[in-house]
C-alpha atoms as a PDB file:
ATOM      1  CA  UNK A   1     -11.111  -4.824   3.176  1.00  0.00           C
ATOM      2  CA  UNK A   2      -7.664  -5.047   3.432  1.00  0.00           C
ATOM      3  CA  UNK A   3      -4.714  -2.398   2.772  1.00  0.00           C
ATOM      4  CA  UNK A   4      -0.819  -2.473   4.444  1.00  0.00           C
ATOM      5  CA  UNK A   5       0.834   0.339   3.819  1.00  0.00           C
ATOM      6  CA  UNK A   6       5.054   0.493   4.631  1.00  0.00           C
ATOM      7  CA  UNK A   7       7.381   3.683   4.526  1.00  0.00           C
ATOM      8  CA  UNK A   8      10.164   1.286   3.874  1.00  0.00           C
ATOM      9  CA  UNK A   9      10.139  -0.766   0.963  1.00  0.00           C
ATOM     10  CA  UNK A  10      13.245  -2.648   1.455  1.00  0.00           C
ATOM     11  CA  UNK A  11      11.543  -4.929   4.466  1.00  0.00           C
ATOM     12  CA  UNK A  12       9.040  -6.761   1.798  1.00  0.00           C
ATOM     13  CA  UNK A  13      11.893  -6.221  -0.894  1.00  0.00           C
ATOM     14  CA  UNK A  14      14.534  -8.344   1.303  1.00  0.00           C
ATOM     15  CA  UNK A  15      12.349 -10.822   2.732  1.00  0.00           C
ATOM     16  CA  UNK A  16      10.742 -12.272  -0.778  1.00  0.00           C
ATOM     17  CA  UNK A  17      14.172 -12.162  -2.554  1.00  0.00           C
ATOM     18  CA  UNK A  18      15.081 -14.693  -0.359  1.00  0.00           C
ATOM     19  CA  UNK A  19      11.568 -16.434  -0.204  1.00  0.00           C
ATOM     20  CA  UNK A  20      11.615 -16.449  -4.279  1.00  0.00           C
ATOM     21  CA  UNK A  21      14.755 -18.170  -4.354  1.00  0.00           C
ATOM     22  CA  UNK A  22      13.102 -21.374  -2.289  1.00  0.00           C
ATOM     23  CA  UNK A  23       9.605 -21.484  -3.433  1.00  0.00           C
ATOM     24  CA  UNK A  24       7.566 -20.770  -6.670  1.00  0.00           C
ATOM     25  CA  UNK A  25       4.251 -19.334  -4.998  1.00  0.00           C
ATOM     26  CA  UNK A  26       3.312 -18.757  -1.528  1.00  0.00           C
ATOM     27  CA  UNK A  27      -0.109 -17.774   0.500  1.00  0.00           C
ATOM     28  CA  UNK A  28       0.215 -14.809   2.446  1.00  0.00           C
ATOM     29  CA  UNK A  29      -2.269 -14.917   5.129  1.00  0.00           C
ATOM     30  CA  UNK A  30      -3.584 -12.023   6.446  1.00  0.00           C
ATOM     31  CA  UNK A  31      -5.598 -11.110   9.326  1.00  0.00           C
ATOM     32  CA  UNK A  32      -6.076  -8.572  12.247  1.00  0.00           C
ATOM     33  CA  UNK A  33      -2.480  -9.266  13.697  1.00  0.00           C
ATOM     34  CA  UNK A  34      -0.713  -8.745  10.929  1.00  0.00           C
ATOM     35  CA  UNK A  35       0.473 -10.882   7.728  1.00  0.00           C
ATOM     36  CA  UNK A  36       2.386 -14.530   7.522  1.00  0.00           C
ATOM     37  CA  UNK A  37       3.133 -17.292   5.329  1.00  0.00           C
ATOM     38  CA  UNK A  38       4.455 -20.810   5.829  1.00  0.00           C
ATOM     39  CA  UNK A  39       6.056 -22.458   2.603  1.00  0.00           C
ATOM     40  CA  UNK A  40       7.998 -25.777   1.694  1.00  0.00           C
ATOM     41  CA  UNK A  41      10.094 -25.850  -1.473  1.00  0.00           C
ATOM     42  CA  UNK A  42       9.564 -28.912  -3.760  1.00  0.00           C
ATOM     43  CA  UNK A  43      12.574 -30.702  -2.408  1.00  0.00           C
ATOM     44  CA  UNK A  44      11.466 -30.671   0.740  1.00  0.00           C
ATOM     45  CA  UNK A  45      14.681 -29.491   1.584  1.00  0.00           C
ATOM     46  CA  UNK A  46      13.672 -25.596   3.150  1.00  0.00           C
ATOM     47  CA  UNK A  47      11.026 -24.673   5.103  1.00  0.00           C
ATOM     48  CA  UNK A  48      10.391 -20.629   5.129  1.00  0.00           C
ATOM     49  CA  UNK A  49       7.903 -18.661   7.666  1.00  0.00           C
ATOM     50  CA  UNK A  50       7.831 -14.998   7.396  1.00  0.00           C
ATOM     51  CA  UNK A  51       5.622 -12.849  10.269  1.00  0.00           C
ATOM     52  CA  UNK A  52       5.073  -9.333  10.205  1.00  0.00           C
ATOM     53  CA  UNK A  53       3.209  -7.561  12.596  1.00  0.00           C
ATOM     54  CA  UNK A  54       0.287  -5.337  11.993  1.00  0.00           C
ATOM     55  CA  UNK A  55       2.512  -2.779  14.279  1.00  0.00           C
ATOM     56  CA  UNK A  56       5.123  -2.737  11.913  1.00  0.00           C
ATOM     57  CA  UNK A  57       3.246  -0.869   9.483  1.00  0.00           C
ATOM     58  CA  UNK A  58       2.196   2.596   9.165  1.00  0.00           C
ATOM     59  CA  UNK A  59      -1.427   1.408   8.955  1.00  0.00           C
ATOM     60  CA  UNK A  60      -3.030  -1.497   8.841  1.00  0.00           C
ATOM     61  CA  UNK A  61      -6.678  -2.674   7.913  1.00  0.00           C
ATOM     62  CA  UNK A  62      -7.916  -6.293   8.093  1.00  0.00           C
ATOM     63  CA  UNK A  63     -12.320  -6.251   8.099  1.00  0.00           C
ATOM     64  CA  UNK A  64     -11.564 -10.042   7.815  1.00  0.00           C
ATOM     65  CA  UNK A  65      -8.693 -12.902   7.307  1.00  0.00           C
ATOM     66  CA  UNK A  66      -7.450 -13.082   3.719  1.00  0.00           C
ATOM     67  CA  UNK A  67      -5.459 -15.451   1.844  1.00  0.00           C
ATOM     68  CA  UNK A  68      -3.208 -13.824  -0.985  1.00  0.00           C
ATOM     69  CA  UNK A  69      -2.129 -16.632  -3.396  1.00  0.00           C
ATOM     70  CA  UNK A  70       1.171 -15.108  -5.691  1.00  0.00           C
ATOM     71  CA  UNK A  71       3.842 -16.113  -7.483  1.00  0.00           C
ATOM     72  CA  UNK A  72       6.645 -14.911  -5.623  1.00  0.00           C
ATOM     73  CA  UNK A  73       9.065 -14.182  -9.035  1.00  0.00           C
ATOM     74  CA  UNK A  74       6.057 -11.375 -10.318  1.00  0.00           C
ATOM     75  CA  UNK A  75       6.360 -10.730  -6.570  1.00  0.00           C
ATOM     76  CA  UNK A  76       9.572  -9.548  -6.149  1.00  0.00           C
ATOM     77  CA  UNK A  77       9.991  -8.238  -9.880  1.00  0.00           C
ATOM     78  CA  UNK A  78       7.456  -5.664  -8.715  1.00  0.00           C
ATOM     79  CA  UNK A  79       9.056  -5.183  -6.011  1.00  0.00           C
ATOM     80  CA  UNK A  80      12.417  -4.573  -7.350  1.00  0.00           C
ATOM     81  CA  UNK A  81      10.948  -1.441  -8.644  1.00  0.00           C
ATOM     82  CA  UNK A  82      10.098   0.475  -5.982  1.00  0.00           C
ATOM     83  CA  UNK A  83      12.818   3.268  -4.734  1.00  0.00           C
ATOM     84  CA  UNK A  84      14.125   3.547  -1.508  1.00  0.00           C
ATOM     85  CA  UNK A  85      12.249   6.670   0.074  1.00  0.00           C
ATOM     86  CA  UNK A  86       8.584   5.049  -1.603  1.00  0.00           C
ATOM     87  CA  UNK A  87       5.472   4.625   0.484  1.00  0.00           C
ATOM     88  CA  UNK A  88       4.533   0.927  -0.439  1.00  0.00           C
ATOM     89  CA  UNK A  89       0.488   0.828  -0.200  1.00  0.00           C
ATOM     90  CA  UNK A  90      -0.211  -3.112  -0.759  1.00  0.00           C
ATOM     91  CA  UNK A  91      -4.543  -4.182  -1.179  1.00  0.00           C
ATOM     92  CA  UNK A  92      -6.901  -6.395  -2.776  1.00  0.00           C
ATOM     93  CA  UNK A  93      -9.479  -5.765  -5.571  1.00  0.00           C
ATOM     94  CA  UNK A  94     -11.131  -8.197  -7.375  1.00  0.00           C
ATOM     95  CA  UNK A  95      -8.598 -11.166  -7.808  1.00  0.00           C
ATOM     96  CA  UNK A  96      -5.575  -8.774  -8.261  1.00  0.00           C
ATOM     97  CA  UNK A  97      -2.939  -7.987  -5.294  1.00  0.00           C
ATOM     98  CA  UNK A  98      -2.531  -4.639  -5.567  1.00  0.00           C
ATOM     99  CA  UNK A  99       0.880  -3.204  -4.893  1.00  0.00           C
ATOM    100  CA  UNK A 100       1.222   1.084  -5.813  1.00  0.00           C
ATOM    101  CA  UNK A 101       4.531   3.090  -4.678  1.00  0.00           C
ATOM    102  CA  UNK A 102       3.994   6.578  -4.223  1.00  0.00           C
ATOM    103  CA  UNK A 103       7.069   8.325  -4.385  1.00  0.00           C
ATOM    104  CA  UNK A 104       7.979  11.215  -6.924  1.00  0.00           C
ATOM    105  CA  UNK A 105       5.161   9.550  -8.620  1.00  0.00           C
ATOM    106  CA  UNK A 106       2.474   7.558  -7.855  1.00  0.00           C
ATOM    107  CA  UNK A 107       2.879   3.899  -9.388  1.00  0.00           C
ATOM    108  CA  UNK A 108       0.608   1.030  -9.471  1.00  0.00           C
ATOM    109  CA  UNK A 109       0.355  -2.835 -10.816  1.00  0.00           C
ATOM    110  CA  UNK A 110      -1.846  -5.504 -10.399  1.00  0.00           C
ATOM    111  CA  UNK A 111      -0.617  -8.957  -9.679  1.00  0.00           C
ATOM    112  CA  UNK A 112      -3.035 -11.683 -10.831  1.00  0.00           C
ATOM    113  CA  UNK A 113      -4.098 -13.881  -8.019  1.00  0.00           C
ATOM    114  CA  UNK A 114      -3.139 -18.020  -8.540  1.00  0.00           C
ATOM    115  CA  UNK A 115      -4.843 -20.891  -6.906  1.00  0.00           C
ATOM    116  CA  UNK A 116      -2.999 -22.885  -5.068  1.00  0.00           C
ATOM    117  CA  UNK A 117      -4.643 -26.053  -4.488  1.00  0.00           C
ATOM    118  CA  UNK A 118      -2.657 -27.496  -0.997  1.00  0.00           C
ATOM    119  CA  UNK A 119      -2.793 -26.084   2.588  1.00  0.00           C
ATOM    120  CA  UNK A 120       0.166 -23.980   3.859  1.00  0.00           C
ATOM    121  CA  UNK A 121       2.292 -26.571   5.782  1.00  0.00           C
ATOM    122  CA  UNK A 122       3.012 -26.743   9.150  1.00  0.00           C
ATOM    123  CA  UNK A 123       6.806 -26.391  10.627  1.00  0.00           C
ATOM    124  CA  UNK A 124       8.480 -29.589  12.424  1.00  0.00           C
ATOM    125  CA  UNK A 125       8.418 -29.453  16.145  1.00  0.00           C
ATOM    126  CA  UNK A 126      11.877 -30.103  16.588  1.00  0.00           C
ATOM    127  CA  UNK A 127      13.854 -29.754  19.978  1.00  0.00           C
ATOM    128  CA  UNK A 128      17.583 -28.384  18.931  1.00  0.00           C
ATOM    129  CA  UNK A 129      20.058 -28.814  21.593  1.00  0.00           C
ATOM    130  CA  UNK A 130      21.672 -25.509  21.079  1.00  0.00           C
ATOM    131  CA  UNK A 131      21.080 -21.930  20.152  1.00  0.00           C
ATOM    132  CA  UNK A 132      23.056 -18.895  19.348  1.00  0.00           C
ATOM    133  CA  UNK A 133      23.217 -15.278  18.040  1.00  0.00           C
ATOM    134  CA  UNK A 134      25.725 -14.576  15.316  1.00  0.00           C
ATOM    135  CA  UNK A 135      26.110 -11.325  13.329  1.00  0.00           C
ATOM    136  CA  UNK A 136      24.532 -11.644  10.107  1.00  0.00           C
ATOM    137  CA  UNK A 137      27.573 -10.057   8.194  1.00  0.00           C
ATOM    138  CA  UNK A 138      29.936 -12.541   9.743  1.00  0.00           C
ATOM    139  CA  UNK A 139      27.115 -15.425   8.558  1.00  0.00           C
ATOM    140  CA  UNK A 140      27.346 -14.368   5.135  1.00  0.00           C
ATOM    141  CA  UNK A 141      31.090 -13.702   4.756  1.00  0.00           C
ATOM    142  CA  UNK A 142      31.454 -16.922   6.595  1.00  0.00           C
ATOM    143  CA  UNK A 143      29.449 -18.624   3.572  1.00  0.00           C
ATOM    144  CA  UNK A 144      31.581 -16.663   0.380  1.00  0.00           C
ATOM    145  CA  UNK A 145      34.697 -18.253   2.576  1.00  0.00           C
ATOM    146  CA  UNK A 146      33.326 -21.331   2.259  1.00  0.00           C
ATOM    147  CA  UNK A 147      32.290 -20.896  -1.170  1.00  0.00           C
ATOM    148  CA  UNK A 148      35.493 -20.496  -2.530  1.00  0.00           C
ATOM    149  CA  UNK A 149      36.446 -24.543  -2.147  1.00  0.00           C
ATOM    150  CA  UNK A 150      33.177 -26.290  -1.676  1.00  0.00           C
ATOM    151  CA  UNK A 151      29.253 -26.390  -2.567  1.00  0.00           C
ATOM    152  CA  UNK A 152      28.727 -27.756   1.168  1.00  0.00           C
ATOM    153  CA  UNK A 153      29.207 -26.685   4.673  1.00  0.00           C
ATOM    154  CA  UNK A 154      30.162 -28.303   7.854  1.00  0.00           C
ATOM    155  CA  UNK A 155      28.331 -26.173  10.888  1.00  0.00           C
ATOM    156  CA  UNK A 156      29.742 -26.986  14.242  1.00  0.00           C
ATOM    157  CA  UNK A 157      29.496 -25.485  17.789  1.00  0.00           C
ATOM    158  CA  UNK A 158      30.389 -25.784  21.357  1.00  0.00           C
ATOM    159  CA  UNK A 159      30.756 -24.368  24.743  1.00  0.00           C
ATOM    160  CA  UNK A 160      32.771 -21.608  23.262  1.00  0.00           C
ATOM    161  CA  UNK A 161      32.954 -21.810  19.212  1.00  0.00           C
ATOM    162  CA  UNK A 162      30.590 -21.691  16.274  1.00  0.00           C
ATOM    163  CA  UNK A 163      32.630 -23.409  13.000  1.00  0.00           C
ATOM    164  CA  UNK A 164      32.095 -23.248   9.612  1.00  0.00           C
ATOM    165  CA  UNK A 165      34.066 -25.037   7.449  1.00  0.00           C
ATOM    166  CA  UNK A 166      34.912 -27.035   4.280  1.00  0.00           C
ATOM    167  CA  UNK A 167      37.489 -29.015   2.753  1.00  0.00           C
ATOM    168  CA  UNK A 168      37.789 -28.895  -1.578  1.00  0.00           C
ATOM    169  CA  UNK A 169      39.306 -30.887  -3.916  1.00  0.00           C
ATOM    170  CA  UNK A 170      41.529 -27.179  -4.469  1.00  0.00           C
ATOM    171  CA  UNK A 171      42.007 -26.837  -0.604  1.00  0.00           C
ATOM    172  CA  UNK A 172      39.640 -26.035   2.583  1.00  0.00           C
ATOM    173  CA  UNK A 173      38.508 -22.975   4.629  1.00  0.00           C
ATOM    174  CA  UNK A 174      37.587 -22.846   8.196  1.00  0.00           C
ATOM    175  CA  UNK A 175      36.268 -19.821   9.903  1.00  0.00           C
ATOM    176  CA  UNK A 176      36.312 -19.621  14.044  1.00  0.00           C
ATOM    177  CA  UNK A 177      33.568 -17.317  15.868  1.00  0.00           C
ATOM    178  CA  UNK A 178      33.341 -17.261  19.597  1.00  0.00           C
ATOM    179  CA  UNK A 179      29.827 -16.647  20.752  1.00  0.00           C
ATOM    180  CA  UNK A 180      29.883 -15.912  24.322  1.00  0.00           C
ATOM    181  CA  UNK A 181      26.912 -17.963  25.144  1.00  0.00           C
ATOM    182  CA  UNK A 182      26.142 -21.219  27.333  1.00  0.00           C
ATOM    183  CA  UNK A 183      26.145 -24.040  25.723  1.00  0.00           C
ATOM    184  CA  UNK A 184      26.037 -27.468  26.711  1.00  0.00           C
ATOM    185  CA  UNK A 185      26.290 -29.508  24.154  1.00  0.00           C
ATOM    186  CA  UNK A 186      28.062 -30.036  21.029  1.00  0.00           C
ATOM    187  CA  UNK A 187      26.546 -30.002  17.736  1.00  0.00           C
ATOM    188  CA  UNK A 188      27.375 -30.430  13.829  1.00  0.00           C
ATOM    189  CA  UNK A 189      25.666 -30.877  10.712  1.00  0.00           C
ATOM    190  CA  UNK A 190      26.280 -30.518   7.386  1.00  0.00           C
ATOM    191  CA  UNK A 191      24.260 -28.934   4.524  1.00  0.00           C
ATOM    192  CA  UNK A 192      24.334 -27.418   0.776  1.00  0.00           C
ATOM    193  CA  UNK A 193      25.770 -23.867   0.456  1.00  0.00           C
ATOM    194  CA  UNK A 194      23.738 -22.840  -2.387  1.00  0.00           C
ATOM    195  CA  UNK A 195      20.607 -23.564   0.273  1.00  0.00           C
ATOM    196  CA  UNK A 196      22.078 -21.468   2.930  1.00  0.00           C
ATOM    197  CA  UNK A 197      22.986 -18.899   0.591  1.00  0.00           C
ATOM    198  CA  UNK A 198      19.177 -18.527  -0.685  1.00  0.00           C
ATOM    199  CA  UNK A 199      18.377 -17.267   2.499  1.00  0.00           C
ATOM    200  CA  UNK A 200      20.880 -14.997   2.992  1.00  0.00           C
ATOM    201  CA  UNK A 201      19.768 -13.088   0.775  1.00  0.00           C
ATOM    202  CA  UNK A 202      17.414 -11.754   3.318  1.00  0.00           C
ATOM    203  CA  UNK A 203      20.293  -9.495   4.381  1.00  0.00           C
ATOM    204  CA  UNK A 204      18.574  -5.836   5.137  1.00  0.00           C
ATOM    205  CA  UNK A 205      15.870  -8.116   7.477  1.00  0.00           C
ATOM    206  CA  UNK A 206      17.876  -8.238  10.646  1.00  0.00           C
ATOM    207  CA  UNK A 207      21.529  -7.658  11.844  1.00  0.00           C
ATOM    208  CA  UNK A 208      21.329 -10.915  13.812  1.00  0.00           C
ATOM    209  CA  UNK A 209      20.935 -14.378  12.695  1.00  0.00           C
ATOM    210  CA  UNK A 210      20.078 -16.516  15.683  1.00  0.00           C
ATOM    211  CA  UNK A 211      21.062 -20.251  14.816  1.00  0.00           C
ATOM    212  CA  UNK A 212      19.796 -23.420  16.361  1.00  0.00           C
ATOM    213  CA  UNK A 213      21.868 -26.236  16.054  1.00  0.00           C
ATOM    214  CA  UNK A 214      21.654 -30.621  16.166  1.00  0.00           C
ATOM    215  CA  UNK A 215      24.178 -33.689  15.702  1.00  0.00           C
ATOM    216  CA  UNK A 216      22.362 -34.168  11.684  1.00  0.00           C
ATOM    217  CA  UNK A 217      19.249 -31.887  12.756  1.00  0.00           C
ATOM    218  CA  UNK A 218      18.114 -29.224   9.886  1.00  0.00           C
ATOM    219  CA  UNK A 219      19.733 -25.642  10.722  1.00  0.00           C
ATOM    220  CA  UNK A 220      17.053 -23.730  12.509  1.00  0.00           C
ATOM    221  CA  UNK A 221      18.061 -20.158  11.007  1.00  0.00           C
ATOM    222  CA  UNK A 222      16.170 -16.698  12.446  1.00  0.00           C
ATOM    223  CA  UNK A 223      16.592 -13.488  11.480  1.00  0.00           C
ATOM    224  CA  UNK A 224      14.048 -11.253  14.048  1.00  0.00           C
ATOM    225  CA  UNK A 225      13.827  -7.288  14.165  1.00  0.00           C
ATOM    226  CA  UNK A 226      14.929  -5.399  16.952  1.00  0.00           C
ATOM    227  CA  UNK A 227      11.078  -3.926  17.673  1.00  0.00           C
ATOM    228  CA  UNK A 228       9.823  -7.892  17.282  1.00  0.00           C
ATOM    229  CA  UNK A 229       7.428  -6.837  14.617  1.00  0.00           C
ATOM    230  CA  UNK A 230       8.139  -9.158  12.313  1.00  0.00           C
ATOM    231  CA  UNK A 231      11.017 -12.543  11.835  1.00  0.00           C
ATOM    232  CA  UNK A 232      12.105 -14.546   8.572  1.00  0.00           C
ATOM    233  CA  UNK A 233      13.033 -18.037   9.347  1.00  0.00           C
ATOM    234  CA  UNK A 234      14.521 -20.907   7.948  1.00  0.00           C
ATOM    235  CA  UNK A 235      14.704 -25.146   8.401  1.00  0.00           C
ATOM    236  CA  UNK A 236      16.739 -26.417   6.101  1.00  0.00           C
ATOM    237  CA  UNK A 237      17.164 -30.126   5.998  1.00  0.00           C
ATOM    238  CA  UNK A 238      21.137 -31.772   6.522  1.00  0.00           C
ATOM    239  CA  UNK A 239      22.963 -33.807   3.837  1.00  0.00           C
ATOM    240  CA  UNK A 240      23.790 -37.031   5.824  1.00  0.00           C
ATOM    241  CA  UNK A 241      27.388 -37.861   4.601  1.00  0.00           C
ATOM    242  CA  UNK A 242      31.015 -38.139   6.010  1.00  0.00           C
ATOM    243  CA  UNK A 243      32.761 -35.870   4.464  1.00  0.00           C
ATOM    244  CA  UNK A 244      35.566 -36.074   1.590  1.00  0.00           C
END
């Protein structure tokens, strides 16, 4: 048996609007701990993992591991429904992943199980240099900035600045944010804005992004709740280029 039930919609709701901008379907695994997934979008550009704790919900039941295979547009059209004072009540009954909202009233669908024929992959074991908190507001306003001239982003940091910044046929933008922490190296990278902006769309998940940070490594971005019961995070492969 398995059942989750949330008094807050808007955790699931934020998470897989970002997740269903990256990948098609996913396999939430589920077990006595809590629920995860591990996904990889066709590119091979973003990697996503998404963990939330059995302790986050209200309750939580698990007789025995699951694996819920979805497509994560039906996903978070269903979810897109629910209101923000709803109890979200997610289980499993024969082949359908139940998801009812009981609010004023008590609403129910049935989202038809997929097969998925590969494994869940594994993330990269990759040793980043740096690491730093930034606030997630500043992350995202830092990316509409950016936006404005260019579809790519130049990430930079050291000992006491984290950079982002762009330069556009129209003009360039550059936006400064000192992070108080130690670091010992330098680090840049480049990457697509429309990729970074997919998972910032995960903005009700965390306040704090904390960013991890390579000469041409993939952007190691975390967003992790303030009671650790659950974190969204992101790899998201560089584009290798000098730029314009």
């Amino acid at each position: 048996m398995f059942k989750a039930e949330l008094s807050n919609p808007n955790i699931l709701k934020t998470s897989f609007d970002a997740i269903s901008s990256i990948v098609d379907e996913v396999q939430i695994q589920t077990d006595s701990e809590g629920i995860r997934l591990d996904a990889l979008d066709r590119s091979h550009i973003t990697f996503v993992h998404l963990e939330l704790k059995s302790s986050l919900f209200d309750e939580f039941i698990c007789d025995e591991p699951e694996k819920i295979n979805i497509d994560t547009d039906e996903f978070v059209k269903v979810l897109k429904r629910s209101k923000s004072d709803d109890r979200v009540i997610m289980s499993l009954d024969e082949g359908n992943f139940i998801i009812t909202f009981e609010g004023e009233a008590k609403r129910t669908f049935k989202i038809r199980l997929i097969d998925i024929d590969q494994e869940p992959p594994s993330p990269p074991k990759l040793d980043h240099p740096t690491q730093f908190e930034i606030p997630f507001a500043l992350l995202k306003d830092s990316i509409a900035d950016i936006d404005i001239f260019s579809d790519k982003i130049s990430l930079k940091v050291d000992n006491e600045y984290f950079r982002a910044g762009a330069e556009g046929e129209f003009g360039d933008a550059n936006i400064e944010y000192l992070h108080g922490e130690k670091i010992e190296t330098d680090a840049k990278s480049v990457f697509s804005l429309e990729k970074i902006r997919e998972m910032l769309k995960a903005d009700k998940f965390s306040d704090i992004a904390v960013i991890k940070l390579g000469d041409d490594m993939p952007l190691d971005l975390k967003l992790k709740m303030v009671s650790d019961d659950g974190e969204l995070s992101f790899l998201l492969a560089p584009r290798i280029e000098t730029e314009d």
